[in-house]
Protein backbone atom coordinates (compact mmCIF):
# COMPACT_ATOMS: atom_id res chain seq x y z
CA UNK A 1 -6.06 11.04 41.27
CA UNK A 2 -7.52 12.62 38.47
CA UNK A 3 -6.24 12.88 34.85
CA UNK A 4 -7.63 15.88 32.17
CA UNK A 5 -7.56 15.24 29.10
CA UNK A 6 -7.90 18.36 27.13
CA UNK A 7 -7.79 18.05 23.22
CA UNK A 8 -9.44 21.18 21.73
CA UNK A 9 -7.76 24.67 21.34
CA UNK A 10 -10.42 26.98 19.43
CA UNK A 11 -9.03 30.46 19.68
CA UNK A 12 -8.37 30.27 16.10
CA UNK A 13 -10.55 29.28 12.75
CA UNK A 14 -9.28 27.45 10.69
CA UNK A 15 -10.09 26.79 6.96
CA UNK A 16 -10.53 30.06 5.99
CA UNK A 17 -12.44 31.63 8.66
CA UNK A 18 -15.84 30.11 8.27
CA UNK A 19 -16.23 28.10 11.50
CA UNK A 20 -18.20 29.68 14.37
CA UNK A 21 -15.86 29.67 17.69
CA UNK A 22 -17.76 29.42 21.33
CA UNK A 23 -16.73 31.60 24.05
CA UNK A 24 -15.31 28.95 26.11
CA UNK A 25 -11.71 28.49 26.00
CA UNK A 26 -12.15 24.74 23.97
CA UNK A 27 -13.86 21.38 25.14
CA UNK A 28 -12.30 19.51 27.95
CA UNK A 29 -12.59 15.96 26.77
CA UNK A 30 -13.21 14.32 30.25
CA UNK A 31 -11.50 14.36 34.00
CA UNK A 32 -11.16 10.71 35.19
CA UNK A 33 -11.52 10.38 38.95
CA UNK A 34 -9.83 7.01 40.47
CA UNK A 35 -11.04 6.09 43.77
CA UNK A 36 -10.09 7.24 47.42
CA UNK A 37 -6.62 7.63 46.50
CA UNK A 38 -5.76 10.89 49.17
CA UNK A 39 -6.09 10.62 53.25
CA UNK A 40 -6.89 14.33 54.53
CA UNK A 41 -5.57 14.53 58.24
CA UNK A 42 -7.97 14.65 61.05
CA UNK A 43 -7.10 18.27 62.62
CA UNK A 44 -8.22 17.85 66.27
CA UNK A 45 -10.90 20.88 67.83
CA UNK A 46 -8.23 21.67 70.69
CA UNK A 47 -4.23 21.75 70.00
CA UNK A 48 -2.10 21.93 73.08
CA UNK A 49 0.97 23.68 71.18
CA UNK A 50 1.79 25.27 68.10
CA UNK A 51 4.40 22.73 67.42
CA UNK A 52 1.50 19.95 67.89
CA UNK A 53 -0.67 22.20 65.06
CA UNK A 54 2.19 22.37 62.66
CA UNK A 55 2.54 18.43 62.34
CA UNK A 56 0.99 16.51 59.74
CA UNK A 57 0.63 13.22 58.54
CA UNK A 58 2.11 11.91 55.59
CA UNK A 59 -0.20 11.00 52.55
CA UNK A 60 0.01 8.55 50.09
CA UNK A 61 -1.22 7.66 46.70
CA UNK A 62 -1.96 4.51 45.13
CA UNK A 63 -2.68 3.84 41.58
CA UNK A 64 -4.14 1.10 39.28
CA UNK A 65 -2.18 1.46 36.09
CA UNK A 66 -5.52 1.89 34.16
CA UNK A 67 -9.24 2.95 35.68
CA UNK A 68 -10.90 0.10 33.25
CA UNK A 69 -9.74 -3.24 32.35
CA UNK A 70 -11.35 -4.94 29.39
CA UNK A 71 -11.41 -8.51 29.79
CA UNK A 72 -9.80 -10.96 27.31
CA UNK A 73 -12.16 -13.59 25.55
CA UNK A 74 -10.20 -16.11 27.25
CA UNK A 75 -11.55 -14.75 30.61
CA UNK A 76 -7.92 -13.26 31.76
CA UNK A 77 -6.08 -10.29 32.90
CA UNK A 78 -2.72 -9.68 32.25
CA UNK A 79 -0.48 -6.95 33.20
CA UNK A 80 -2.29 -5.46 35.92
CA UNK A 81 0.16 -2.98 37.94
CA UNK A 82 -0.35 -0.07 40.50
CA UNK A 83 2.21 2.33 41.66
CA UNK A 84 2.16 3.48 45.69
CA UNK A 85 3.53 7.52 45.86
CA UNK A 86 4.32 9.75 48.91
CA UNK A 87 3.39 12.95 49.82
CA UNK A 88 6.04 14.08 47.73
CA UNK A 89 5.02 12.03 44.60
CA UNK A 90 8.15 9.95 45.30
CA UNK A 91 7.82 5.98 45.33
CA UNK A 92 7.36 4.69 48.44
CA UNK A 93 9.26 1.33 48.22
CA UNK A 94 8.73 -1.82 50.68
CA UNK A 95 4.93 -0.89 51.10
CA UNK A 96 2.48 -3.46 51.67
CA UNK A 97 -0.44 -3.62 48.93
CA UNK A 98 -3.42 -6.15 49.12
CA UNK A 99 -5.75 -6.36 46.09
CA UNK A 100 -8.88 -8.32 46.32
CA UNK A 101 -11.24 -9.39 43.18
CA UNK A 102 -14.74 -9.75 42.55
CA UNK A 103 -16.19 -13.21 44.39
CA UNK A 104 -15.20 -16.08 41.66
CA UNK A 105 -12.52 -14.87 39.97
CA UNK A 106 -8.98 -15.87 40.94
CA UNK A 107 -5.27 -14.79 40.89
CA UNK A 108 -2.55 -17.04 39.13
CA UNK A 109 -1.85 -19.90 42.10
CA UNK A 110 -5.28 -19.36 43.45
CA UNK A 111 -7.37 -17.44 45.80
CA UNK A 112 -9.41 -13.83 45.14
CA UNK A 113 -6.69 -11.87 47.43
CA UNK A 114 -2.94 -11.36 46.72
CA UNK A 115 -0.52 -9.28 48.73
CA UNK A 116 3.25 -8.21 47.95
CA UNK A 117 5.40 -5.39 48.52
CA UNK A 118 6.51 -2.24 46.09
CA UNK A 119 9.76 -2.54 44.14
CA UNK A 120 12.21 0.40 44.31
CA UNK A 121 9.65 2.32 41.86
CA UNK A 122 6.51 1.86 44.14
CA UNK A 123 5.31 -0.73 41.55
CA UNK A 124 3.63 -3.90 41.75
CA UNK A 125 2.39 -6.10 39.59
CA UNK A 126 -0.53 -8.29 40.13
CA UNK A 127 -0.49 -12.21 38.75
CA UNK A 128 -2.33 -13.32 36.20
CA UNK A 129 -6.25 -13.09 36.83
CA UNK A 130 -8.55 -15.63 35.66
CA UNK A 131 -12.55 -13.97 35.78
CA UNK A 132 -15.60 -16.01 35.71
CA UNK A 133 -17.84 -15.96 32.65
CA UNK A 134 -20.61 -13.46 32.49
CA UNK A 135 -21.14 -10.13 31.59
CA UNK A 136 -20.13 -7.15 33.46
CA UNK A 137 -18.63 -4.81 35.31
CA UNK A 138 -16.71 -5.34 38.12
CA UNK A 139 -14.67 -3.95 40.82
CA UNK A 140 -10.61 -4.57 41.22
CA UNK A 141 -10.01 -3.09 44.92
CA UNK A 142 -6.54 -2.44 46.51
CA UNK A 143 -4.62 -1.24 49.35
CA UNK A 144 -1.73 -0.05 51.17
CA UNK A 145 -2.83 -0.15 54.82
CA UNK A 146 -0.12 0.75 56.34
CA UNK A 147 -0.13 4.50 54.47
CA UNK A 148 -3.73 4.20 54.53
CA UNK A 149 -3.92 4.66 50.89
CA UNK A 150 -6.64 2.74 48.51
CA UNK A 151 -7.45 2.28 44.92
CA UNK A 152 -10.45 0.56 42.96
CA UNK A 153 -11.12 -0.01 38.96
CA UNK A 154 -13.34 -1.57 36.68
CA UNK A 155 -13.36 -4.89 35.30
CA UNK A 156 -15.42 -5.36 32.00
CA UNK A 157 -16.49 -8.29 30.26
CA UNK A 158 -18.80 -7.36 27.10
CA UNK A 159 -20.93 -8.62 24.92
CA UNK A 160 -21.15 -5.80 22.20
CA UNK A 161 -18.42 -4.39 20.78
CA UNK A 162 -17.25 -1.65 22.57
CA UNK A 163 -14.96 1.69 21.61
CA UNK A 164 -11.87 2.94 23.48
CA UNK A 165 -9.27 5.73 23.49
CA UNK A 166 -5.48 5.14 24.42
CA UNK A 167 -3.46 8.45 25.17
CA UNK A 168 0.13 7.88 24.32
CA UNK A 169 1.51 10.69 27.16
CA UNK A 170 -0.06 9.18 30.10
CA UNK A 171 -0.18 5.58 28.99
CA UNK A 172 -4.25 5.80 29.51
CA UNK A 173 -7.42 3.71 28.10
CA UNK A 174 -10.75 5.33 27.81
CA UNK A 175 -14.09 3.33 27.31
CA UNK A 176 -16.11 5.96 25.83
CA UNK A 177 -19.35 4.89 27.52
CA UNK A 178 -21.81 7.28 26.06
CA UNK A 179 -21.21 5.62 22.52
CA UNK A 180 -23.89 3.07 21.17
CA UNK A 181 -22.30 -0.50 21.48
CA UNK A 182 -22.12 -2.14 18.46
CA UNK A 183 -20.29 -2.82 15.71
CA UNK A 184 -18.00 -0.03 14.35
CA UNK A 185 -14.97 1.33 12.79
CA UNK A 186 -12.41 3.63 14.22
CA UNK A 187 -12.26 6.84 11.68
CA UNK A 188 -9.64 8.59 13.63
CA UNK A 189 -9.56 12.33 14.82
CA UNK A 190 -12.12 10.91 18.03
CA UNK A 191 -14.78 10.21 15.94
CA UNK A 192 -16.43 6.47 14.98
CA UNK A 193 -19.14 5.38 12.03
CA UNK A 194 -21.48 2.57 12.77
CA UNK A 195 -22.88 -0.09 10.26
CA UNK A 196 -25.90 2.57 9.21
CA UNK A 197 -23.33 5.29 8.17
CA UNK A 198 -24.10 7.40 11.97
CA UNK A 199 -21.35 9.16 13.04
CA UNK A 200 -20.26 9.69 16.84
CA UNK A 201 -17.61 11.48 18.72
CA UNK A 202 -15.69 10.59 21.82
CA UNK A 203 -18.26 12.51 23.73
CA UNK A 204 -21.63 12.42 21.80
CA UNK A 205 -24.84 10.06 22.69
CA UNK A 206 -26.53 10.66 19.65
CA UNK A 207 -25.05 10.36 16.32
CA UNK A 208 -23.13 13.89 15.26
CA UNK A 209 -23.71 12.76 11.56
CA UNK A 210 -26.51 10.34 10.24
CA UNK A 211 -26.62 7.81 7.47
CA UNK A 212 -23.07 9.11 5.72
CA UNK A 213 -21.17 7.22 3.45
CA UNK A 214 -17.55 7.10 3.59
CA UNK A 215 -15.56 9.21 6.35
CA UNK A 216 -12.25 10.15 7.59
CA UNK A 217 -11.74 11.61 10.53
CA UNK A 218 -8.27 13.40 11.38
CA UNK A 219 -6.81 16.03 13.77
CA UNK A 220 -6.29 19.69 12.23
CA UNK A 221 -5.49 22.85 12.85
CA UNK A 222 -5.51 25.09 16.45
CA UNK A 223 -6.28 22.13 18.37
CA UNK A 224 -9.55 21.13 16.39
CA UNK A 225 -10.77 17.63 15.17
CA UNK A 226 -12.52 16.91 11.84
CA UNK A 227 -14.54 14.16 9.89
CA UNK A 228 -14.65 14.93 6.05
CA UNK A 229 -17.39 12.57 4.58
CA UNK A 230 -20.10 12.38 2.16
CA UNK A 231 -23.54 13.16 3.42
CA UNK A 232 -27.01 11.05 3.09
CA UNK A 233 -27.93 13.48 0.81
CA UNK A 234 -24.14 13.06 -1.44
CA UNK A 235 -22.43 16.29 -0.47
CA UNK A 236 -19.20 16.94 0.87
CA UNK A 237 -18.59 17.85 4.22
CA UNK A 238 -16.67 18.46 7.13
CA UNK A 239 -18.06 18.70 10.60
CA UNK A 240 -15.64 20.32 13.29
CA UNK A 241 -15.83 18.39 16.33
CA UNK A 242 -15.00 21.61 18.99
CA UNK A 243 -17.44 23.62 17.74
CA UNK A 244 -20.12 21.44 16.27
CA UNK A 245 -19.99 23.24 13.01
CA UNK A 246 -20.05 21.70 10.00
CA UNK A 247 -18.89 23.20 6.19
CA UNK A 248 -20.31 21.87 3.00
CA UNK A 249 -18.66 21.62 -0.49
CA UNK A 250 -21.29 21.35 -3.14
CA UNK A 251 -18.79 21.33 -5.80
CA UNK A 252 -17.33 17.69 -4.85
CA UNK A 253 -19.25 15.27 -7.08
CA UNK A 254 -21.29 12.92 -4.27
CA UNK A 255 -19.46 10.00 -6.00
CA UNK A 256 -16.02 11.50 -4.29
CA UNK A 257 -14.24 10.15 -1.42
CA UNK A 258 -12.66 12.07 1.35
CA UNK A 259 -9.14 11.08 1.71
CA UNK A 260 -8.41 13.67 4.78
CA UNK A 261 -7.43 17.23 5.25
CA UNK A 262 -10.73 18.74 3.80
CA UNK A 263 -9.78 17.11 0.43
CA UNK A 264 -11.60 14.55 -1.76
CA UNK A 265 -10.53 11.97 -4.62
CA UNK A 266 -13.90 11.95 -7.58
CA UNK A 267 -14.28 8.81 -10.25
CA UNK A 268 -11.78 9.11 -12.76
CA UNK A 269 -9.05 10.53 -10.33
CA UNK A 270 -10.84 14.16 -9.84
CA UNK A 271 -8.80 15.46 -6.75
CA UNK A 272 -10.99 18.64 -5.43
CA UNK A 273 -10.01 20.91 -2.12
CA UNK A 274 -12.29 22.33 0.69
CA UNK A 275 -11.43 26.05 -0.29
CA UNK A 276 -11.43 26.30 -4.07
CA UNK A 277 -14.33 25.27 -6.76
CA UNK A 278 -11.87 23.93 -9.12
CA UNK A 279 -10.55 20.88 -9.57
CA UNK A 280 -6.40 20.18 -7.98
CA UNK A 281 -5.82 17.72 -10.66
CA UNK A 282 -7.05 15.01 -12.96
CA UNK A 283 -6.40 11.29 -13.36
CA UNK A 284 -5.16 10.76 -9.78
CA UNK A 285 -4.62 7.65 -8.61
CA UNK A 286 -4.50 8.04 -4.85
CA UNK A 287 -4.39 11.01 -2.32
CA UNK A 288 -4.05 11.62 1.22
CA UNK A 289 -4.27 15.11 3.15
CA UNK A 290 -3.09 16.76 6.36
CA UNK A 291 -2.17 19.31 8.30
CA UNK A 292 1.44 20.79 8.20
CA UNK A 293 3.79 19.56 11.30
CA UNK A 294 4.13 23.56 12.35
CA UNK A 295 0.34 23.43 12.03
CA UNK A 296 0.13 26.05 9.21
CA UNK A 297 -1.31 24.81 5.79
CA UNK A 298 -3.34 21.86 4.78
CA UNK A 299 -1.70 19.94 2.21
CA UNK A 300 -2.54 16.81 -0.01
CA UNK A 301 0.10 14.85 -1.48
CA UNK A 302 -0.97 12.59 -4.86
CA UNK A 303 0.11 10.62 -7.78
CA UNK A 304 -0.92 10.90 -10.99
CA UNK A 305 1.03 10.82 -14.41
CA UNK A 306 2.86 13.74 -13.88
CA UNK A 307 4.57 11.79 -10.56
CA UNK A 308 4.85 12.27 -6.66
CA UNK A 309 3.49 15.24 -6.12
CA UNK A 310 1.77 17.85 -3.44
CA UNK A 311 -0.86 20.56 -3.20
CA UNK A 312 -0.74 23.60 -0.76
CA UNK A 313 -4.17 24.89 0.01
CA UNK A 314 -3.00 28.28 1.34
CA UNK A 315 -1.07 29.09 -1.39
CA UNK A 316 -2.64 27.11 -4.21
CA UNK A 317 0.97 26.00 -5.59
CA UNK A 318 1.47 21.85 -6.34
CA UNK A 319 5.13 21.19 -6.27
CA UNK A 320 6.19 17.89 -8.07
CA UNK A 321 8.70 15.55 -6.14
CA UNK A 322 9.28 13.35 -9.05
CA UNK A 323 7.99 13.37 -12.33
CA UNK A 324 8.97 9.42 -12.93
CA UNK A 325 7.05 7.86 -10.18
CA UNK A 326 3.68 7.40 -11.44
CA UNK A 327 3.29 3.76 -10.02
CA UNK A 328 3.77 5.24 -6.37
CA UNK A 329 0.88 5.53 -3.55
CA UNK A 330 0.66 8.51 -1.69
CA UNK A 331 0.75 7.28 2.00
CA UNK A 332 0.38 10.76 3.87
CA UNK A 333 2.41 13.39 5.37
CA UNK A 334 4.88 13.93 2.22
CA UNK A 335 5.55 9.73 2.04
CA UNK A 336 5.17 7.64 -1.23
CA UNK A 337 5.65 3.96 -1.35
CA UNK A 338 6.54 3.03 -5.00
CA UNK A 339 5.46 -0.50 -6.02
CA UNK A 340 9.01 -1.97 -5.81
CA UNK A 341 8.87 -1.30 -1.89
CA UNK A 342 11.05 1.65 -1.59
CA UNK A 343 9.30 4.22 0.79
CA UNK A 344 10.58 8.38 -0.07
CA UNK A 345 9.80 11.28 2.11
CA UNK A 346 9.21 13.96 -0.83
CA UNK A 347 11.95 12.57 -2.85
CA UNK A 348 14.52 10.89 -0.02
CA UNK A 349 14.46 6.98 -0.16
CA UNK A 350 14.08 6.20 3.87
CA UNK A 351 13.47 2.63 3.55
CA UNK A 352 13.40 -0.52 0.97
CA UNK A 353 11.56 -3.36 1.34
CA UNK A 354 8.56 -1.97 2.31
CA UNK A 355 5.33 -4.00 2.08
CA UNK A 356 2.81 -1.26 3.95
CA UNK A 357 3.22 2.34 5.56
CA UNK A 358 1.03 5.08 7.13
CA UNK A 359 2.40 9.06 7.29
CA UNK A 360 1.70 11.47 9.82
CA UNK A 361 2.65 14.41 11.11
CA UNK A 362 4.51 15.46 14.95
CA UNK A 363 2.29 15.52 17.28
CA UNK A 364 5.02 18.73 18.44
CA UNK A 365 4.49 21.79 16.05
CA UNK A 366 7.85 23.04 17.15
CA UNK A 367 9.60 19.97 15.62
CA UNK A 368 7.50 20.26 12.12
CA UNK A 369 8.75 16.19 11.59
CA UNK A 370 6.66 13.67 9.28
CA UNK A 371 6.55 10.29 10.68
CA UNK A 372 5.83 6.73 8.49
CA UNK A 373 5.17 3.65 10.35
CA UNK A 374 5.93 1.00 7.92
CA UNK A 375 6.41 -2.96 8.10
CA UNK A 376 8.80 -4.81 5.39
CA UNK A 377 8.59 -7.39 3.40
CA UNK A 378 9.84 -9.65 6.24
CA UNK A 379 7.51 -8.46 8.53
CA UNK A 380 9.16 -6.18 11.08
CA UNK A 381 7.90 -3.22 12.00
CA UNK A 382 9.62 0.34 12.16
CA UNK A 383 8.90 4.10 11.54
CA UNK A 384 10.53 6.54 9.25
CA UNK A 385 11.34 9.92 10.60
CA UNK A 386 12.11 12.58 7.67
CA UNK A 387 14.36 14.41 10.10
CA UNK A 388 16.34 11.57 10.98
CA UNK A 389 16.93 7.26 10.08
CA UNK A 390 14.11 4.60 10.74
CA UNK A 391 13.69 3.75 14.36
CA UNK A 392 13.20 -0.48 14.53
CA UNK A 393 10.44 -1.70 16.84
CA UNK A 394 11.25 -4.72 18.22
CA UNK A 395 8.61 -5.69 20.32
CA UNK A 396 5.66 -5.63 17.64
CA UNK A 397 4.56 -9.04 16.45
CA UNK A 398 5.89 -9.95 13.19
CA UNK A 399 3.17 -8.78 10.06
CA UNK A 400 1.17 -6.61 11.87
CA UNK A 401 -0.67 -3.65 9.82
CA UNK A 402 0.38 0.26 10.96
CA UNK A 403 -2.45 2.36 11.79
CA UNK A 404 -0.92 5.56 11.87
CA UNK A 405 0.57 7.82 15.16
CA UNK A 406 2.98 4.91 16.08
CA UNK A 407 0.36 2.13 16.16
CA UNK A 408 0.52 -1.48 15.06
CA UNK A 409 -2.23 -3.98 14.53
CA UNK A 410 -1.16 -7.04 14.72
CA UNK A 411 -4.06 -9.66 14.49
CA UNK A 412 -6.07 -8.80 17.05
CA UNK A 413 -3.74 -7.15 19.10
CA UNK A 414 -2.52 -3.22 19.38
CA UNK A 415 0.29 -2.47 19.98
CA UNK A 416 2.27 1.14 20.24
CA UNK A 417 5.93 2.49 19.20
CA UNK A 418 6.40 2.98 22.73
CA UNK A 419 9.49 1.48 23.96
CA UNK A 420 9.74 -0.53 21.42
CA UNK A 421 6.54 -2.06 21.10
CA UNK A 422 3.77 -1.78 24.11
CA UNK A 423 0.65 -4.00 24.03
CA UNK A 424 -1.88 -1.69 24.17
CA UNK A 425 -5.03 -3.74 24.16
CA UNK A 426 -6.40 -7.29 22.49
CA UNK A 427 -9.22 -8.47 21.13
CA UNK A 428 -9.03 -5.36 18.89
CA UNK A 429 -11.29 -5.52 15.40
CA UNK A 430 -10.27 -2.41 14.51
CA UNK A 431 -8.33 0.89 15.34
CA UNK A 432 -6.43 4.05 13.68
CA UNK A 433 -3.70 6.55 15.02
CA UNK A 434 -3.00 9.62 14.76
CA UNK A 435 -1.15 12.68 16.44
CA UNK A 436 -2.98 15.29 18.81
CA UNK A 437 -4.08 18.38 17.49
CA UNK A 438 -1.97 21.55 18.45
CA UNK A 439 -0.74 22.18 21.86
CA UNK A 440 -1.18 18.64 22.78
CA UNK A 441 2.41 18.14 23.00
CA UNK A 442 3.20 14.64 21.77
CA UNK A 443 -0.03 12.81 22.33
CA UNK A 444 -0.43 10.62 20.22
CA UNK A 445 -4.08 8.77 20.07
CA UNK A 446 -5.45 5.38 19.38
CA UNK A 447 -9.25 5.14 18.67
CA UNK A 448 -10.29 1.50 18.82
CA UNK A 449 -12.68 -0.77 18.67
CA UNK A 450 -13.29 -3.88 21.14
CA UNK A 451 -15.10 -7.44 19.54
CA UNK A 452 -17.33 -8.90 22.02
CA UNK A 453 -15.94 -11.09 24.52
CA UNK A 454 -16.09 -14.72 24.88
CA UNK A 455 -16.04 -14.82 28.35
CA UNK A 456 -20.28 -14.69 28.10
């Protein structure tokens, strides 16, 4: 089975027209290949009758529910599933499946091999595994020998930190192997900065950006990804992760930092854009920036004493959503949190209580919806939709921290809106969400980052 995951969309330039496009038709960000999932018949060199050439034989497909499994520092592995399919993608119910681990490690009740049957949705799931310590990789296989249909994945017990991907749509983890191991933070928009300022992307094996200091990465518009940060050398930047371009802004003091969107927050509350040499305002106390739901403008909502406000950078036009709160903190994608806990989209209250909250906006352009994850005072988490009432999710652990795109940190474990709260991965130090870039339609991605196992 294979799974492509395409991000990029460059037949367009964004930001003014200044960006160099390739020919090809965008970057595909990687096809995942599971193991010998698909039998091909055998078609015999003789065939005694046309009825005996039109017969086939029915093929089957069996999936592990991921291709890599990180390892948990307590040296298990929860939650381990595969689905059996027919010919027809249909789940083939009451099918054998046998799954045998690496020598050593065991299955809940003992023993390295467990067998059971599919439920009505071709699913099973495996026991808890216990692995032995050591680092890693190793191999999970698994079949249905009856359909003749097999399966393998990876087992991985680390000790660097490592950095992933999850994909929303398809319910997917990515270990982005060609990244350095080592300590670093998630920046968003596919991109990671290491201890020493370097800057990666998903796909890069050599830093994109060296030595910067702050960053924010983000996704923007016509299906392109960004990092806005200050260079080694103090100036402003933003490097285009499609088309390996990068923009400089040499009228952003190098004291600035970038706060998303192409837009950066100086000392003393200096709010400056990526298309015009003049300040957006003075005496700001916080900022974030964006693209537009319907993928249009680039916007950057920010408080200062005049209120809630926000800045359009294609038509150069701040509009003020109220003029009284100054004490608010711009949170993204139109949202303010004011001080007493009450969360407004533009100026509509959509929650009290509030103790944190991240904006965003659809990862559907058609929609053009703004999105808050937020956890109250109380520690539940939910998320605010500006088209429609807070959505409660259930399932996240009380007091956990939103990240943005419908994730949760809570401790050390990530968790997603989906169905109410999905565990996503543990052992997490850090991570950020954030929607897909256009066309996507409704990904929304986690980039993450893995502590070292202590299962060594």
């Amino acid at each position: 089975m294979s799974n492509d995951r395409d991000r990029s969309d460059t037949r367009s330039i964004p930001f003014g027209g200044e960006w160099t496009v390739p020919d090809e038709a965008g970057v595909k960000r990687r096809t995942i290949v599971q193991g010998a999932a698909w039998t091909v018949p055998v078609v015999a060199a003789a065939v005694a009758s046309p009825l005996a050439a039109a017969s086939t034989t029915p093929t089957y497909t069996l999936a592990f529910d991921q291709d890599e499994y990180p390892v948990g520092s307590d040296c298990t592995l929860k939650g381990v599933t595969l689905t059996l399919r027919d010919n027809a993608g249909a789940p083939a119910a009451g099918q054998t499946v046998t799954t045998t681990l690496p020598a050593g490690w065991t299955f809940a009740g003992g023993g390295r091999t467990y067998s059971t049957t599919t439920d009505a949705n071709g699913l099973v799931t495996l026991p808890t595994i216990t692995a032995t310590k050591g680092a890693g990789t190793f191999t999970l296989n698994s079949s249905a020998p009856a359909v003749n249909a097999s399966d393998t994945a990876t087992a991985d017990i680390d000790s660097q930190p490592n950095l992933w991907e999850y994909n929303s749509e398809n319910g997917k983890r990515y270990k982005l192997t060609r990244l350095p191991a080592g300590t670093a933070t998630a920046l968003g928009g596919g991109y990671f900065q290491l201890e020493n300022g370097d800057i990666y992307d998903y796909r890069s094996s050599t830093p994109v950006v060296r030595g910067a200091g702050k960053a924010v990465g983000y996704s923007g518009q016509n299906g392109n990804y960004y990092v806005d940060y200050i260079s080694s050398t103090g100036v402003a930047s933003t490097r285009n992760l499609n088309t390996g371009t990068t923009r400089t802004y040499p009228w952003v003091p190098s004291s600035a930092n970038p706060v998303g969107g192409g837009f950066f927050l100086g000392t003393g509350g200096a709010l400056w854009g990526y298309n015009q040499q003049t300040r957006i305002a003075s005496g700001v106390t916080s900022a974030s920036g964006y693209i537009s739901a319907d993928d249009t403008n680039y916007w950057v909502d920010f408080v200062n004493a005049s209120g809630t406000q926000t800045y359009n950078a294609n038509t150069g036009l701040t509009t003020v959503y109220n003029s009284s709160l100054t004490a608010a903190t711009a949170v993204g994608s139109g949202y303010f949190l004011q001080s007493n806990g009450v969360l407004r989209y533009r100026n509509e209250v959509k929650a009290t209580n509030v103790k944190s909250a991240v904006g965003y906006p659809s990862a559907t352009t058609a929609n053009a919806v703004y999105f808050a994850d937020y956890v109250t005072n109380d520690g539940r988490a939910f998320f605010a939709s500006s088209a429609t009432s807070s959505t409660s999710l259930p399932n996240v652990p009380l007091n956990s921290s939103p990240r943005g795109g419908g994730y949760f940190l809570a401790g050390d474990q990530l968790w997603s809106y989906q169905g109410g709260g999905r565990l996503i991965a543990s052992n997490v130090d850090n991570a950020v969400g954030y929607p897909g870039a256009a066309g996507t339609n409704r990904r929304y991605w986690s980039d993450y980052v893995i502590k070292p196992s202590s299962c060594i």
